[in-house]
Protein backbone atom coordinates (compact mmCIF):
# COMPACT_ATOMS: atom_id res chain seq x y z
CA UNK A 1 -57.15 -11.31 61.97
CA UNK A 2 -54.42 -14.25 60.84
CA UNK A 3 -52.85 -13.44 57.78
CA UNK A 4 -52.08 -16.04 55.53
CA UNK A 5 -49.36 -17.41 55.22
CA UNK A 6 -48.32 -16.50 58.73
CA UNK A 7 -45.34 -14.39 59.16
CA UNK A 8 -43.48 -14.40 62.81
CA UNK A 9 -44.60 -11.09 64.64
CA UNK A 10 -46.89 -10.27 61.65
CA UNK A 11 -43.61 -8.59 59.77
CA UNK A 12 -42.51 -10.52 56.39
CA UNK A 13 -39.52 -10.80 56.32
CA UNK A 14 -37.56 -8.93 53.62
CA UNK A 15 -35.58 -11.84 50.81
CA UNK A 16 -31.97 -11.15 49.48
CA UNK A 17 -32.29 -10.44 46.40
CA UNK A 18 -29.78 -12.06 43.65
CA UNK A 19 -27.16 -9.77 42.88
CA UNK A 20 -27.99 -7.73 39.24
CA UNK A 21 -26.25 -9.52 36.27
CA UNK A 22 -26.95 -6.62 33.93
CA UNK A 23 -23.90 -4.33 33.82
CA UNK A 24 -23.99 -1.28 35.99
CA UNK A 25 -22.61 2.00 33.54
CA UNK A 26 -22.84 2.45 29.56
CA UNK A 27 -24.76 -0.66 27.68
CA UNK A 28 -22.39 -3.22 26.20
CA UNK A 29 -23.71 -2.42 23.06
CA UNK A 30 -22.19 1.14 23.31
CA UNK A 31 -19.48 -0.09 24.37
CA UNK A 32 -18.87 -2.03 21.27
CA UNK A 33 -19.81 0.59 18.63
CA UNK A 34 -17.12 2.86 20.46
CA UNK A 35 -14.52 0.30 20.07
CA UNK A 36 -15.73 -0.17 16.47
CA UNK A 37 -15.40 3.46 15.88
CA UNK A 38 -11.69 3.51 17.24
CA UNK A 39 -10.62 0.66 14.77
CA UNK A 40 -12.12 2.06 12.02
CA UNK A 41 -10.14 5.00 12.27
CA UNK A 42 -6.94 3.70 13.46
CA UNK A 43 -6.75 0.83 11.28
CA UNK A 44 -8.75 1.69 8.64
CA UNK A 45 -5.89 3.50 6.65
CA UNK A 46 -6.74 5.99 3.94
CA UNK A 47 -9.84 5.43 1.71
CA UNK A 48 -9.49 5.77 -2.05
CA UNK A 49 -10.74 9.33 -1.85
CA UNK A 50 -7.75 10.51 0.41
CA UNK A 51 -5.76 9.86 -2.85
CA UNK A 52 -3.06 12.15 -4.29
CA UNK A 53 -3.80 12.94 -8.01
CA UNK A 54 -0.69 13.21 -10.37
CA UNK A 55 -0.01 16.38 -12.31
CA UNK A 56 0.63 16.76 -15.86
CA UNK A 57 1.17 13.92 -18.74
CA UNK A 58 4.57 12.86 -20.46
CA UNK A 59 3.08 14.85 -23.88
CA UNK A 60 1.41 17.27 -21.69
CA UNK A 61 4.11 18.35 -18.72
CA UNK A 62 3.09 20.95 -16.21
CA UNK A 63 4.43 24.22 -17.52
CA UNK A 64 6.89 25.68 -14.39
CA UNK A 65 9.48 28.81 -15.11
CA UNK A 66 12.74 29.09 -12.97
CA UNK A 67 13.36 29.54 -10.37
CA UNK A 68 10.97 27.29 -8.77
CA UNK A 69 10.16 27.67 -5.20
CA UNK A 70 8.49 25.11 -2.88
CA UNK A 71 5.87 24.59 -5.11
CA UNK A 72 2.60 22.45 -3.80
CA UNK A 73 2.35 19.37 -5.82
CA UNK A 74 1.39 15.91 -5.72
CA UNK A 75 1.82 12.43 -7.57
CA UNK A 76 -0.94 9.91 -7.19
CA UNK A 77 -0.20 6.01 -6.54
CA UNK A 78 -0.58 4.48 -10.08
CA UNK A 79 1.41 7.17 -12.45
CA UNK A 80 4.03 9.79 -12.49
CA UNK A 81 3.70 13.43 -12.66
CA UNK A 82 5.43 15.49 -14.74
CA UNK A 83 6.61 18.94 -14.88
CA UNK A 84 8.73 21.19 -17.51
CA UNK A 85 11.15 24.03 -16.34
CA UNK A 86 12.11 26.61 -18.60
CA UNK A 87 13.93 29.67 -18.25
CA UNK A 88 16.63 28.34 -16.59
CA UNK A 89 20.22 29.63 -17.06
CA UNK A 90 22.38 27.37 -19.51
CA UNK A 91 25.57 25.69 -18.58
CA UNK A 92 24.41 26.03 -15.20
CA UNK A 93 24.00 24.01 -12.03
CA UNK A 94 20.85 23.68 -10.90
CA UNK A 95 19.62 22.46 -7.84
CA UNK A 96 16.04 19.74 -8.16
CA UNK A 97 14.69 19.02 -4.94
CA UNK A 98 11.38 17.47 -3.22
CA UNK A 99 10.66 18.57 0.06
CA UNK A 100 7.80 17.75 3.05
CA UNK A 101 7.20 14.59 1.48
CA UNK A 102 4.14 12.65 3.02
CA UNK A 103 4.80 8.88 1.74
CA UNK A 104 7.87 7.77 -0.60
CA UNK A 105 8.38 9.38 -3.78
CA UNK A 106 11.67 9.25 -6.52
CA UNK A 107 12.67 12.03 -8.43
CA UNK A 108 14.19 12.04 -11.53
CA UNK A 109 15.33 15.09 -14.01
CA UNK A 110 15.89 15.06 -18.26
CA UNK A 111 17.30 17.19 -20.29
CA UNK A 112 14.66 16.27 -23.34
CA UNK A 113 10.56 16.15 -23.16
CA UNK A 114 10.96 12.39 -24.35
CA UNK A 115 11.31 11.51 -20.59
CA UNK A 116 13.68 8.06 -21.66
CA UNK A 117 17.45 8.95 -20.39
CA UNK A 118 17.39 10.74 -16.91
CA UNK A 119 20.71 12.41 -16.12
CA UNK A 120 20.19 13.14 -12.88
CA UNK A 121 17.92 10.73 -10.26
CA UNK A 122 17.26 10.30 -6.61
CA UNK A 123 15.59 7.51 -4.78
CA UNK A 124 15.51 8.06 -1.38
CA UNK A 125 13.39 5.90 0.79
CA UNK A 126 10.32 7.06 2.54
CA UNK A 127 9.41 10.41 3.51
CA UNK A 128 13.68 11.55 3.18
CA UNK A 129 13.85 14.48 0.95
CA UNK A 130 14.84 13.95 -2.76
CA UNK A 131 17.68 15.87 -4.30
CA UNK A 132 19.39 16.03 -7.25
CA UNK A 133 21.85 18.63 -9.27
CA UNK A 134 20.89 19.11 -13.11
CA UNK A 135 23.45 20.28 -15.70
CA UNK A 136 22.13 22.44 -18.43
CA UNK A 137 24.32 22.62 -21.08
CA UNK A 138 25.61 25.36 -23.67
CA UNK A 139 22.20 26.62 -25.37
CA UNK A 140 19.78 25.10 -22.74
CA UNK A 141 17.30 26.28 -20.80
CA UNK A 142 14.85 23.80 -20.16
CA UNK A 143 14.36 20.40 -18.16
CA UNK A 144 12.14 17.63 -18.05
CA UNK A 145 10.85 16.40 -14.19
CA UNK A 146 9.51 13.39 -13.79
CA UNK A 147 8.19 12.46 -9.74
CA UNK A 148 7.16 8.93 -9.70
CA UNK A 149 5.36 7.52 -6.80
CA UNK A 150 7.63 4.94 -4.45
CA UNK A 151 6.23 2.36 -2.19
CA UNK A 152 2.58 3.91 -1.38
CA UNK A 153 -0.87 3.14 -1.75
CA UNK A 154 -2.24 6.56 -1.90
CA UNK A 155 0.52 8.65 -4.10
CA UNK A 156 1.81 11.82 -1.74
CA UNK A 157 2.33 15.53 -1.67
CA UNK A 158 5.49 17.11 -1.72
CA UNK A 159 7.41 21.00 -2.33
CA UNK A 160 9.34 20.88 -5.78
CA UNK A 161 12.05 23.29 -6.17
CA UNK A 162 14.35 24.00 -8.71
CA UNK A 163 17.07 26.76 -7.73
C-alpha cells in the first residue's frame, strides 16, 4: 500500500513547532488587577470615611475636669474642636499638651469660653507634640481649649492632657 503523500521510510516526519507566544505562568490579566490592587492601596491615600470628626462646638465645648490625662480625642480637617477644663487650681501653672499625634495639629488655650484672645499657643509642625503652660489666675478655675487642625486632609487623633 503507498500512502499518499509519500513519506521517506513510511515515517512522517515530526515539524518544529513555533515557539508558544502566550505567556507561560499567571494570565496578564491577573497580573494587571494585582498591580491595580497595589496602587490603589499605596497611593490611594485615605478615603473621606477614614476622616477624624471634631469634638465639641465654640458654644457647646466638651465638658473635661482636671486633671486631664491622655485623653482620646480627635479634630476633623475642616473645623476645630473644642474642649472646657474646669476644676483646675487657680493661680496655678498648668501644663496643656497633645500627644501621639497622627497628622499636624495646633493647640491653643483661653482663659474665657469666647475663644478670641489665646494666652497660651503652640504650633508645632507635623506629627511633633504640642505643648503649652496656662496661667490661671486669682479666682480661676477654668480654661478654654481650642485644637485646630494643621496641614491635613483628613483631621487627626491625638492624647490631650492638662496636668
Amino acid at each position: 500500500m503507498v500512502s499518499w503523500p509519500p513519506f521517506p521510510g513510511g515515517v512522517r516526519p515530526r515539524t518544529a513547532r513555533a515557539p508558544c507566544a502566550r505567556l507561560r505562568g499567571p494570565p496578564a490579566a491577573l497580573l494587571w488587577a494585582v498591580a491595580l490592587l497595589v496602587a490603589v492601596l499605596v497611593l490611594g491615600g485615605c478615603r473621606a470615611e477614614d476622616e477624624f470628626s471634631s469634638e465639641g462646638t465654640e458654644s457647646n465645648p466638651i465638658a473635661l475636669t482636671f486633671p486631664v490625662n491622655a485623653r482620646d480625642s480627635t479634630v476633623g480637617p475642616g473645623a476645630p474642636s473644642f474642649y472646657q477644663v474646669t476644676g483646675l487650681n487657680e493661680d496655678t501653672t498648668h501644663s496643656v499638651s497633645l500627644t501621639d499625634l497622627l497628622d499636624d495639629a495646633d493647640l491653643f488655650v483661653f482663659d474665657q469660653p469666647d475663644f478670641t484672645v489665646s494666652f497660651c499657643a503652640s504650633g508645632e509642625s507635623g506629627t511633633t507634640s504640642e505643648f503649652c503652660s496656662a496661667q490661671t489666675a486669682v479666682g480661676q478655675t477654668e480654661i478654654f481649649i481650642q485644637v485646630k487642625p494643621g496641614i491635613t486632609e483628613t483631621g487627626t487623633s491625638f492624647l490631650l492632657s492638662v496636668q
